[in-house]
C-alpha atoms as a PDB file:
ATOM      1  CA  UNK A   1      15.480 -16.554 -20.063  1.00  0.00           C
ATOM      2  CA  UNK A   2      14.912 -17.183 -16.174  1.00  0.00           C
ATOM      3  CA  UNK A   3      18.413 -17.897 -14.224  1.00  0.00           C
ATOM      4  CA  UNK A   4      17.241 -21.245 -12.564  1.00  0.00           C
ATOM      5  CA  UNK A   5      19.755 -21.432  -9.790  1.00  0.00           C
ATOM      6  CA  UNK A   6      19.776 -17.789  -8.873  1.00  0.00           C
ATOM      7  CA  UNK A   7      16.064 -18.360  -7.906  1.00  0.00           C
ATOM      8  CA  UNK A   8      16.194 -21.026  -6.432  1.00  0.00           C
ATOM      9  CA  UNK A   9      19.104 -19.816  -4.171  1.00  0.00           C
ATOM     10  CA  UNK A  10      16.790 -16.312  -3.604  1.00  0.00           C
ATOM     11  CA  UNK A  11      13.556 -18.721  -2.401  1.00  0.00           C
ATOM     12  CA  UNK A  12      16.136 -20.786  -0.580  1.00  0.00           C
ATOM     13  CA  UNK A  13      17.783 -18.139   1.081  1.00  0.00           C
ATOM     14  CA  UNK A  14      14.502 -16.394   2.157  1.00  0.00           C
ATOM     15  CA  UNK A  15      12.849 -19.140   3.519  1.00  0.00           C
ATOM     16  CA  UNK A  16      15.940 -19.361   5.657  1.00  0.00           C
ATOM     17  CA  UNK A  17      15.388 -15.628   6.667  1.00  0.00           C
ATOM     18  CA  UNK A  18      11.829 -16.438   7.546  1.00  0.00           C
ATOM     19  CA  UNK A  19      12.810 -18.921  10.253  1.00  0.00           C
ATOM     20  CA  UNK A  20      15.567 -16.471  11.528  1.00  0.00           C
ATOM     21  CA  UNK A  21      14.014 -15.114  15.064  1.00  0.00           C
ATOM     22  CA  UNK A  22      17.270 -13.014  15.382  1.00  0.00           C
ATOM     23  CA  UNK A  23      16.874 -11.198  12.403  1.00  0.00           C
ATOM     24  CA  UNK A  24      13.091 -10.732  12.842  1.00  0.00           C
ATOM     25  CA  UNK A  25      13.696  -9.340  16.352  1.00  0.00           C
ATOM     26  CA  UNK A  26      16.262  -6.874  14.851  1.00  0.00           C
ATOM     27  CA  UNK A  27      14.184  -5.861  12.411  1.00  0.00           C
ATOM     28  CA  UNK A  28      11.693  -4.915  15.555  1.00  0.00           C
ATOM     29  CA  UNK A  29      13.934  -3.077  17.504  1.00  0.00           C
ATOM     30  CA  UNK A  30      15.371  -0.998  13.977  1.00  0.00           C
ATOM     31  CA  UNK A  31      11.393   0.228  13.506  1.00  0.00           C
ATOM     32  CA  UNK A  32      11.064   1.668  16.476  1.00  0.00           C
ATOM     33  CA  UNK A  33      14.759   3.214  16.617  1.00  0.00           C
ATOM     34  CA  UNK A  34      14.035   4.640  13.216  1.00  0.00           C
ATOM     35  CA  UNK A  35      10.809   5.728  14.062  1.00  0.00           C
ATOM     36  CA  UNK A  36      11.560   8.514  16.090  1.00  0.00           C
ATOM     37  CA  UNK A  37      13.237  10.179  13.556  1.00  0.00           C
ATOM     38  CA  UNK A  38      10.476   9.896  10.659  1.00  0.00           C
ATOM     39  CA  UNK A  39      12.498   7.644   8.786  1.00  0.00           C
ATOM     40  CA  UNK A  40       9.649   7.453   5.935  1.00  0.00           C
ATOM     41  CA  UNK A  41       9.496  10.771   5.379  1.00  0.00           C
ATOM     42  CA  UNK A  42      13.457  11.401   3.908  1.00  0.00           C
ATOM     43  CA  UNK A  43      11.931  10.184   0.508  1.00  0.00           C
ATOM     44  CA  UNK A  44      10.980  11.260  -2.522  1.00  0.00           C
ATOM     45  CA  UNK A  45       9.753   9.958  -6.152  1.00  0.00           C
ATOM     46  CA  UNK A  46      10.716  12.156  -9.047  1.00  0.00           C
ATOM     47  CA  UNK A  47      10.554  15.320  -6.461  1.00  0.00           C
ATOM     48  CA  UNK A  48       7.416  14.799  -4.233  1.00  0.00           C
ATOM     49  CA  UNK A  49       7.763  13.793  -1.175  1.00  0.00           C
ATOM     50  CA  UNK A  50       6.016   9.686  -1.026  1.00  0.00           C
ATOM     51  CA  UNK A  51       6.396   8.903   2.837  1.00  0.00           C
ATOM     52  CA  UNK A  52       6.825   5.400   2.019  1.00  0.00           C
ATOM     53  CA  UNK A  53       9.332   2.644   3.048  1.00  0.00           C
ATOM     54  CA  UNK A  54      11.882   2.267  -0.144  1.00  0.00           C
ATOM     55  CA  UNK A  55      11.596  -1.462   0.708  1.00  0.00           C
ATOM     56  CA  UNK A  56       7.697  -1.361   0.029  1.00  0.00           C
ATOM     57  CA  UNK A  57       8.097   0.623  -2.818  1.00  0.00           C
ATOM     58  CA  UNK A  58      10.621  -1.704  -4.366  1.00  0.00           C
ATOM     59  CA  UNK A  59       7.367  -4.564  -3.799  1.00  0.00           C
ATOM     60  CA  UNK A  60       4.853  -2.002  -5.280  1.00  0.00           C
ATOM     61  CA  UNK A  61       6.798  -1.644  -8.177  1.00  0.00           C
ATOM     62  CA  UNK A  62       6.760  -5.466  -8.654  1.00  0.00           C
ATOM     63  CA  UNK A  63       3.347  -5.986  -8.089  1.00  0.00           C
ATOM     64  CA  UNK A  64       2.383  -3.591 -10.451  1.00  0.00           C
ATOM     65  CA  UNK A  65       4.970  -5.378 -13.159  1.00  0.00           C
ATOM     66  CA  UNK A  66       3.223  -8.310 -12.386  1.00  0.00           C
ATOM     67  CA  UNK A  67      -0.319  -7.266 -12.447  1.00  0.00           C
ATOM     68  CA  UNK A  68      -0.224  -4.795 -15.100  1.00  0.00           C
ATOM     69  CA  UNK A  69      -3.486  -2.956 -14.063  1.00  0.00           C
ATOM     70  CA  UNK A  70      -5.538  -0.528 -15.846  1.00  0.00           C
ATOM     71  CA  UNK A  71      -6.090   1.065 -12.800  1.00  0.00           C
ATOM     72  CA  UNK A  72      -4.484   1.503  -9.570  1.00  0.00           C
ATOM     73  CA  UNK A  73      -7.003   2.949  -6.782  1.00  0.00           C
ATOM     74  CA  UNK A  74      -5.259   4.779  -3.523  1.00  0.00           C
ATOM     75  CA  UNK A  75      -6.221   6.129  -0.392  1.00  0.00           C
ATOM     76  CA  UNK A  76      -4.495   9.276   0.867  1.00  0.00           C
ATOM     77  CA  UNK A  77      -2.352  11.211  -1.259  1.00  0.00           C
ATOM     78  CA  UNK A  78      -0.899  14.043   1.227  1.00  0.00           C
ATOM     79  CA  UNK A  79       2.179  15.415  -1.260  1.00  0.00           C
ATOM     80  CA  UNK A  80       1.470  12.944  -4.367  1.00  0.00           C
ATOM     81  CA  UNK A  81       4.541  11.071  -3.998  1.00  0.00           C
ATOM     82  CA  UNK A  82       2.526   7.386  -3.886  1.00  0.00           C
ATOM     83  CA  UNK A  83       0.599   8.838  -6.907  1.00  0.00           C
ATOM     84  CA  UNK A  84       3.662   9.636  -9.015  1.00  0.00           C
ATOM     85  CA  UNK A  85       5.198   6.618  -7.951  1.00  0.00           C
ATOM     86  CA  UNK A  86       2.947   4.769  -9.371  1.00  0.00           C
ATOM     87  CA  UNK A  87       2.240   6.477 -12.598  1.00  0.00           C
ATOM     88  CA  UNK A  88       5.529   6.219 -13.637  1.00  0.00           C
ATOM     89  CA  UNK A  89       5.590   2.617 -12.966  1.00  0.00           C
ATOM     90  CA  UNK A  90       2.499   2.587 -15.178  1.00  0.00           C
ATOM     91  CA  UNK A  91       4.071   4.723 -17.598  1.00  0.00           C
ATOM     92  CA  UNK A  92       6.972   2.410 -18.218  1.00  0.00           C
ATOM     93  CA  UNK A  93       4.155  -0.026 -18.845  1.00  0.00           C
ATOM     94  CA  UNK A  94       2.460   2.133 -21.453  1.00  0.00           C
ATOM     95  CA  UNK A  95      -0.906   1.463 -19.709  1.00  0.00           C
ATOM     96  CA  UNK A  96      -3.114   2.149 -16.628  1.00  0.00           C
ATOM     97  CA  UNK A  97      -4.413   4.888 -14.730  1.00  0.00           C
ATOM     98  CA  UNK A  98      -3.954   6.157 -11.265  1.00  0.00           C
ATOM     99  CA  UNK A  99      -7.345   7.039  -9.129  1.00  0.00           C
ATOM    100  CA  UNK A 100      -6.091   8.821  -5.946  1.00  0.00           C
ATOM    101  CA  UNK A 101      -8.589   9.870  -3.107  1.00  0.00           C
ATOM    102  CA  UNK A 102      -8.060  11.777   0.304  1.00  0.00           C
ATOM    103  CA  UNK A 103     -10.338  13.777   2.529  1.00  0.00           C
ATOM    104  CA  UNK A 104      -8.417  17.080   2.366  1.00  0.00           C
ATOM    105  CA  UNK A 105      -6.091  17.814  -0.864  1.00  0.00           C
ATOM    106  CA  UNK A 106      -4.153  20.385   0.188  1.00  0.00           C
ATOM    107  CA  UNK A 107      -3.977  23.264  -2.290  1.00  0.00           C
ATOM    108  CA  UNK A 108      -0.108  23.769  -2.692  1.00  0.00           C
ATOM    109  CA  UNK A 109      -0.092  19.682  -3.178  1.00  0.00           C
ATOM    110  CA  UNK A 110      -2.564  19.844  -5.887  1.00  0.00           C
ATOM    111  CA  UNK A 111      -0.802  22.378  -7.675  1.00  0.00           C
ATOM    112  CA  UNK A 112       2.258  20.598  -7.643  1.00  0.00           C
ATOM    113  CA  UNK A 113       0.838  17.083  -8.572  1.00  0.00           C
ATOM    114  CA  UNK A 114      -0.849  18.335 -11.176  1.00  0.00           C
ATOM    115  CA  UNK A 115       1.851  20.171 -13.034  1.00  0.00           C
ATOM    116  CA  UNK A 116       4.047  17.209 -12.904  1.00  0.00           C
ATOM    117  CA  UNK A 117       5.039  15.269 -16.197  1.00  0.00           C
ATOM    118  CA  UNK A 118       3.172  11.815 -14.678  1.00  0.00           C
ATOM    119  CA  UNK A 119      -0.205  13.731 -14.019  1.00  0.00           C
ATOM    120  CA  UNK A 120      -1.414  12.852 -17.239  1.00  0.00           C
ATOM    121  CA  UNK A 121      -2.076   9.312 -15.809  1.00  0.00           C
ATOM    122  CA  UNK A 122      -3.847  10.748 -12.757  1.00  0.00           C
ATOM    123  CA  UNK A 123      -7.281  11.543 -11.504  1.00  0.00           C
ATOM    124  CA  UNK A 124      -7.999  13.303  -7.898  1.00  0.00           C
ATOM    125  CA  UNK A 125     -10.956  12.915  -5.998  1.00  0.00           C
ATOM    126  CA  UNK A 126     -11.508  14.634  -3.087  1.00  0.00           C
ATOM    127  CA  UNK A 127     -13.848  13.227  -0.004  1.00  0.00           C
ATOM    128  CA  UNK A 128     -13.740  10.689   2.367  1.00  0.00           C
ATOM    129  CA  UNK A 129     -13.208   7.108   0.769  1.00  0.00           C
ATOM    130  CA  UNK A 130     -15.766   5.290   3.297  1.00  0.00           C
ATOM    131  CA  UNK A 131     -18.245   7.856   2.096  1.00  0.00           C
ATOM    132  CA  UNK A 132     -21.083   6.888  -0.289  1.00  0.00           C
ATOM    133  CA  UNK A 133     -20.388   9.917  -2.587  1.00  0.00           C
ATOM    134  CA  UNK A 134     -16.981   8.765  -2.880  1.00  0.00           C
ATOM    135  CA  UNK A 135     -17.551   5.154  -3.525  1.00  0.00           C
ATOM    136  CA  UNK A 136     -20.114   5.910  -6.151  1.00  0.00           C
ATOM    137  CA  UNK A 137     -17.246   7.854  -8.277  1.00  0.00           C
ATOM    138  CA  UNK A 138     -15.069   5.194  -7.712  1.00  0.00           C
ATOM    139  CA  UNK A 139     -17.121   2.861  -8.647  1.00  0.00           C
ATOM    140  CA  UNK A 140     -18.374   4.352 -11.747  1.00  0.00           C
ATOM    141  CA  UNK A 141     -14.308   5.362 -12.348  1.00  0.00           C
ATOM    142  CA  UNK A 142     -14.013   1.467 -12.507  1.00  0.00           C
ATOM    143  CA  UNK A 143     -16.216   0.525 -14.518  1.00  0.00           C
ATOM    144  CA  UNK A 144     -15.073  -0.401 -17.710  1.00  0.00           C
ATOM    145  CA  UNK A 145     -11.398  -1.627 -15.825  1.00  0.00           C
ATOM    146  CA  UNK A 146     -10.766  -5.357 -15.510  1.00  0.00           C
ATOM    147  CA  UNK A 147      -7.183  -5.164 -13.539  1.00  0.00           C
ATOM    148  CA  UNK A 148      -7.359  -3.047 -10.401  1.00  0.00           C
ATOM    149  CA  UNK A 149      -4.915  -2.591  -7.731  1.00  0.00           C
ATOM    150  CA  UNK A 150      -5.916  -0.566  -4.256  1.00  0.00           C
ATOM    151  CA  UNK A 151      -3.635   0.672  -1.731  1.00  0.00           C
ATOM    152  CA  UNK A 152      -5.248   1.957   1.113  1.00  0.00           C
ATOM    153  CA  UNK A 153      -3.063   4.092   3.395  1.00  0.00           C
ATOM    154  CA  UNK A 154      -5.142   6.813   4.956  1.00  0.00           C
ATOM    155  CA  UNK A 155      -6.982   7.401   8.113  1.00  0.00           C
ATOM    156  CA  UNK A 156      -5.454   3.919   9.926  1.00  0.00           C
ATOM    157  CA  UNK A 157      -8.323   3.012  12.373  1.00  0.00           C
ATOM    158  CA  UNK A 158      -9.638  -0.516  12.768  1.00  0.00           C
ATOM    159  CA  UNK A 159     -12.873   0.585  11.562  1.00  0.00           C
ATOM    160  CA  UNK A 160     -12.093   2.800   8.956  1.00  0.00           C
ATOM    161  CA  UNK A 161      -9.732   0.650   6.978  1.00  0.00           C
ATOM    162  CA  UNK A 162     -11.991  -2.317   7.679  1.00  0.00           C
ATOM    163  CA  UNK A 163     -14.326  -0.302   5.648  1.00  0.00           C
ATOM    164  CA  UNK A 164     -12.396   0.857   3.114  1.00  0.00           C
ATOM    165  CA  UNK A 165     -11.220  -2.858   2.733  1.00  0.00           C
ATOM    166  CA  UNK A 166     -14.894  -4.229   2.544  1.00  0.00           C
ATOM    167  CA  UNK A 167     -15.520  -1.316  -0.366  1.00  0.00           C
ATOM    168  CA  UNK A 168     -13.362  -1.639  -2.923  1.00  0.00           C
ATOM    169  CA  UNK A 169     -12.147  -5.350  -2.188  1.00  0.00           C
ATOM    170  CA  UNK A 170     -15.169  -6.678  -4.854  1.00  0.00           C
ATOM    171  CA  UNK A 171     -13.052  -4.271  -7.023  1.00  0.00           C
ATOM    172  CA  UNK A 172     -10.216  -6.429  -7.308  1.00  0.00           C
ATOM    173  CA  UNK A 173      -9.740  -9.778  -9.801  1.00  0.00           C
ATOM    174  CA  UNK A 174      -8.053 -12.849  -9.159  1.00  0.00           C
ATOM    175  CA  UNK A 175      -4.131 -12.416  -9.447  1.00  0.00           C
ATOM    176  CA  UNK A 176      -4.322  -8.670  -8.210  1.00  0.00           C
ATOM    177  CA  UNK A 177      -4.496  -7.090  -4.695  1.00  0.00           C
ATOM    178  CA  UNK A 178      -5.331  -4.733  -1.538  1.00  0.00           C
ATOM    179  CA  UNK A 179      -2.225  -3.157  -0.247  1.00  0.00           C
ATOM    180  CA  UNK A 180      -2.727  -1.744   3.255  1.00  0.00           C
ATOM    181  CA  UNK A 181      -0.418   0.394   4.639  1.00  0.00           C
ATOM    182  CA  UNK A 182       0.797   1.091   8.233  1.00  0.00           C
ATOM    183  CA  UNK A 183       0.352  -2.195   9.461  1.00  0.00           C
ATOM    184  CA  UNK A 184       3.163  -1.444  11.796  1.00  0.00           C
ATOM    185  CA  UNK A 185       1.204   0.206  14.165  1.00  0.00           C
ATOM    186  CA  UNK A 186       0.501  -2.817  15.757  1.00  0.00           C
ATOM    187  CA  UNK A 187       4.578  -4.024  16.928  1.00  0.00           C
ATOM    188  CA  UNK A 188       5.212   0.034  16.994  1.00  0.00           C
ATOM    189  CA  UNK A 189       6.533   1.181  20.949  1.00  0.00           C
ATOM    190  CA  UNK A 190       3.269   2.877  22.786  1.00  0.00           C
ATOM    191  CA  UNK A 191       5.227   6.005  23.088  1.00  0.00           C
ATOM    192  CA  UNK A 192       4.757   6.732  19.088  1.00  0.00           C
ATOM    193  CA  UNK A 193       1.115   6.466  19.059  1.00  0.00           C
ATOM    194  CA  UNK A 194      -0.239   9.643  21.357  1.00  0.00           C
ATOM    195  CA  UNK A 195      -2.279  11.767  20.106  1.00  0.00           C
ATOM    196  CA  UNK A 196      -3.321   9.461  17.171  1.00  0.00           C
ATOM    197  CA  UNK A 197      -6.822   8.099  16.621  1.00  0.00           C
ATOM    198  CA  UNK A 198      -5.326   4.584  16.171  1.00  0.00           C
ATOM    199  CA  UNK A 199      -3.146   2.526  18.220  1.00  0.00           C
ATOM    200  CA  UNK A 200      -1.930  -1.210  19.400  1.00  0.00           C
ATOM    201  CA  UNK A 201      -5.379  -2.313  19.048  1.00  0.00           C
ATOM    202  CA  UNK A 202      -7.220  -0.585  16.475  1.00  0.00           C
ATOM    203  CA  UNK A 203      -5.136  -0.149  13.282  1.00  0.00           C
ATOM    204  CA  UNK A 204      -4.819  -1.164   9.822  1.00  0.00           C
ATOM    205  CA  UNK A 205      -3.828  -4.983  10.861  1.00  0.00           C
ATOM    206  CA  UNK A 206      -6.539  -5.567  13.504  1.00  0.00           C
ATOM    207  CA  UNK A 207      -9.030  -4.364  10.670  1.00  0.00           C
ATOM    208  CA  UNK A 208      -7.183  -7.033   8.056  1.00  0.00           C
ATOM    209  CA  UNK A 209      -7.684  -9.982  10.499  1.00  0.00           C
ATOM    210  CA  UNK A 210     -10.892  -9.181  11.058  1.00  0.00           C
ATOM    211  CA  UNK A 211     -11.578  -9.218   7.598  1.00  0.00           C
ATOM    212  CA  UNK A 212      -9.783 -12.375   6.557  1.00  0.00           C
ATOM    213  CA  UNK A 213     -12.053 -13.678   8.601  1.00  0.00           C
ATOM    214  CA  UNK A 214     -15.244 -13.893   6.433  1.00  0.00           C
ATOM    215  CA  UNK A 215     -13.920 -13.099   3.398  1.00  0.00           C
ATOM    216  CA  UNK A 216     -11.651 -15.995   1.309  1.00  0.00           C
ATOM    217  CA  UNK A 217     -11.063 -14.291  -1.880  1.00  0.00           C
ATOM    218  CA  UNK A 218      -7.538 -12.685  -0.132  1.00  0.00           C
ATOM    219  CA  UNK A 219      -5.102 -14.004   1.771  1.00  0.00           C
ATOM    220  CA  UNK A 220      -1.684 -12.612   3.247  1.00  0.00           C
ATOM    221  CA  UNK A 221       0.830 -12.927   0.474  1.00  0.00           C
ATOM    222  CA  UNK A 222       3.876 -13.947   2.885  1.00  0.00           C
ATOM    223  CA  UNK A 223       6.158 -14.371   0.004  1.00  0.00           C
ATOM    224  CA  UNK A 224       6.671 -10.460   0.392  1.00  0.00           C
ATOM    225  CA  UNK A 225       6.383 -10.739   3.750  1.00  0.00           C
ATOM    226  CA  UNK A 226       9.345 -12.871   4.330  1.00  0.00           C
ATOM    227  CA  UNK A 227      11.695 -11.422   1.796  1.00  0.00           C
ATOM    228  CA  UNK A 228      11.110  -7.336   2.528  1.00  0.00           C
ATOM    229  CA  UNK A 229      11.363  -7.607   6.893  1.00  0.00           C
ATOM    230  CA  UNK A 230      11.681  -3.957   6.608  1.00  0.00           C
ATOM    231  CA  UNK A 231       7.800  -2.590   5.620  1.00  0.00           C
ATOM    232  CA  UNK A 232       5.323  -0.531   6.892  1.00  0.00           C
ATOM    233  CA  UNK A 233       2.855  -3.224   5.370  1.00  0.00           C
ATOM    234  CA  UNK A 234       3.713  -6.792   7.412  1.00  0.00           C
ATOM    235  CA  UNK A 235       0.647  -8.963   7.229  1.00  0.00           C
ATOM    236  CA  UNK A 236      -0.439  -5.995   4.643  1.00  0.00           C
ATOM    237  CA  UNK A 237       0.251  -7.665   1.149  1.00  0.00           C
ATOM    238  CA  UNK A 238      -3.357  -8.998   0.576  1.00  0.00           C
ATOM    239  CA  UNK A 239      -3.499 -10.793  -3.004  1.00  0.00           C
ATOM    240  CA  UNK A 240      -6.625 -12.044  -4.601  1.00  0.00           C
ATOM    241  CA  UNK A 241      -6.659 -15.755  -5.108  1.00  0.00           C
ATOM    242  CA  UNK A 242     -10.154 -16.338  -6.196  1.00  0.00           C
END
């Protein structure tokens, strides 16, 4: 039975956080004090590394309660800790499967996601995910799945996530959604983005508004927005509302 009042008081008190300008300017300033020191890499998920926010994987995990997929589709895998994550989420379900895709699986990562317990819900593919090839597995992968979830959170340039977004987005039903990662980029301090192909103008968010834009079956889910402050996705929580 739903608590009523301790809801209510949850909604009430993050709307209140929502209007807070302090708080969201402290959040700011903690991102890029934090950042310096790789604060999303300390983490792991039942040993692998997952280089995620514990705050976004705390919204993952409820997403996925919520959706219940029977498949979850992700971009970049690097040590398998996103992968794990979520196929242990799926196992508690007792359903779903786990699609991961990245341009270069590193060997010693491979061998150690695939002799882990939650493997058995896992499939690797290995390529770029704008590439036709890629797609095409995916795609046939997908087939005979009606709940899909896709987290995108690999190469984090405007155009490449604006393609992976305009991919696999015809993938996803009503209810479900696109998570894209690294969103960040765009409030992170100059100084952290030398020597990387993306920056304050060409990232994962640029690529989402441009993509809002024309397409009306997503929109920003600012319900997660509001209540997490501390994510790597801001303005990254796409849901599916038609």
């Amino acid at each position: 039975m739903k608590n009523i009042e301790f809801e209510k008081r949850n909604k009430d008190n993050i709307k209140l956080m929502s209007k807070d300008q302090h708080l969201k300017n402290i959040t700011k300033e903690w991102y890029n004090a934090g950042y310096k020191y790789e604060y999303s890499y300390h983490f792991t998920w039942l040993g692998r590394p997952i280089i995620q926010y514990p705050q976004d994987m705390i919204a993952i995990q409820e997403i996925i309660w919520q959706v219940k997929p029977d498949l979850i589709i992700e971009t970049g895998i690097a040590h398998g800790g996103s992968l794990i994550f979520s196929a242990s989420i799926l196992e508690l379900l007792g359903h779903g499967e786990v699609l991961g895709i990245d341009v270069d699986i590193r060997e010693h990562n491979r061998v150690e996601i695939e002799k882990h317990p939650m493997y058995k819900r896992i499939t690797m593919i290995e390529g770029s995910s704008i590439s036709k090839d890629v797609a095409k597995k995916v795609y046939k992968f997908s087939e005979d799945k009606k709940r899909i979830l896709v987290f995108l959170d690999s190469n984090h340039t405007h155009q490449h996530v604006l393609k992976e977004i305009k991919l696999y987005s015809p993938l996803v039903s009503k209810g479900s959604y696109i998570v894209v990662f690294d969103t960040m980029v765009e409030d992170l301090s100059p100084q952290f983005l030398t020597n990387r192909p993306w920056d304050k103008h060409n990232n994962p968010k640029t690529a989402i508004r441009e993509f809002l834009k024309t397409n009306h079956r997503f929109k920003v889910d600012n319900t997660l927005d509001t209540k997490l402050l501390i994510t790597s996705c801001l303005g990254g929580y796409l849901k599916c509302i038609k």
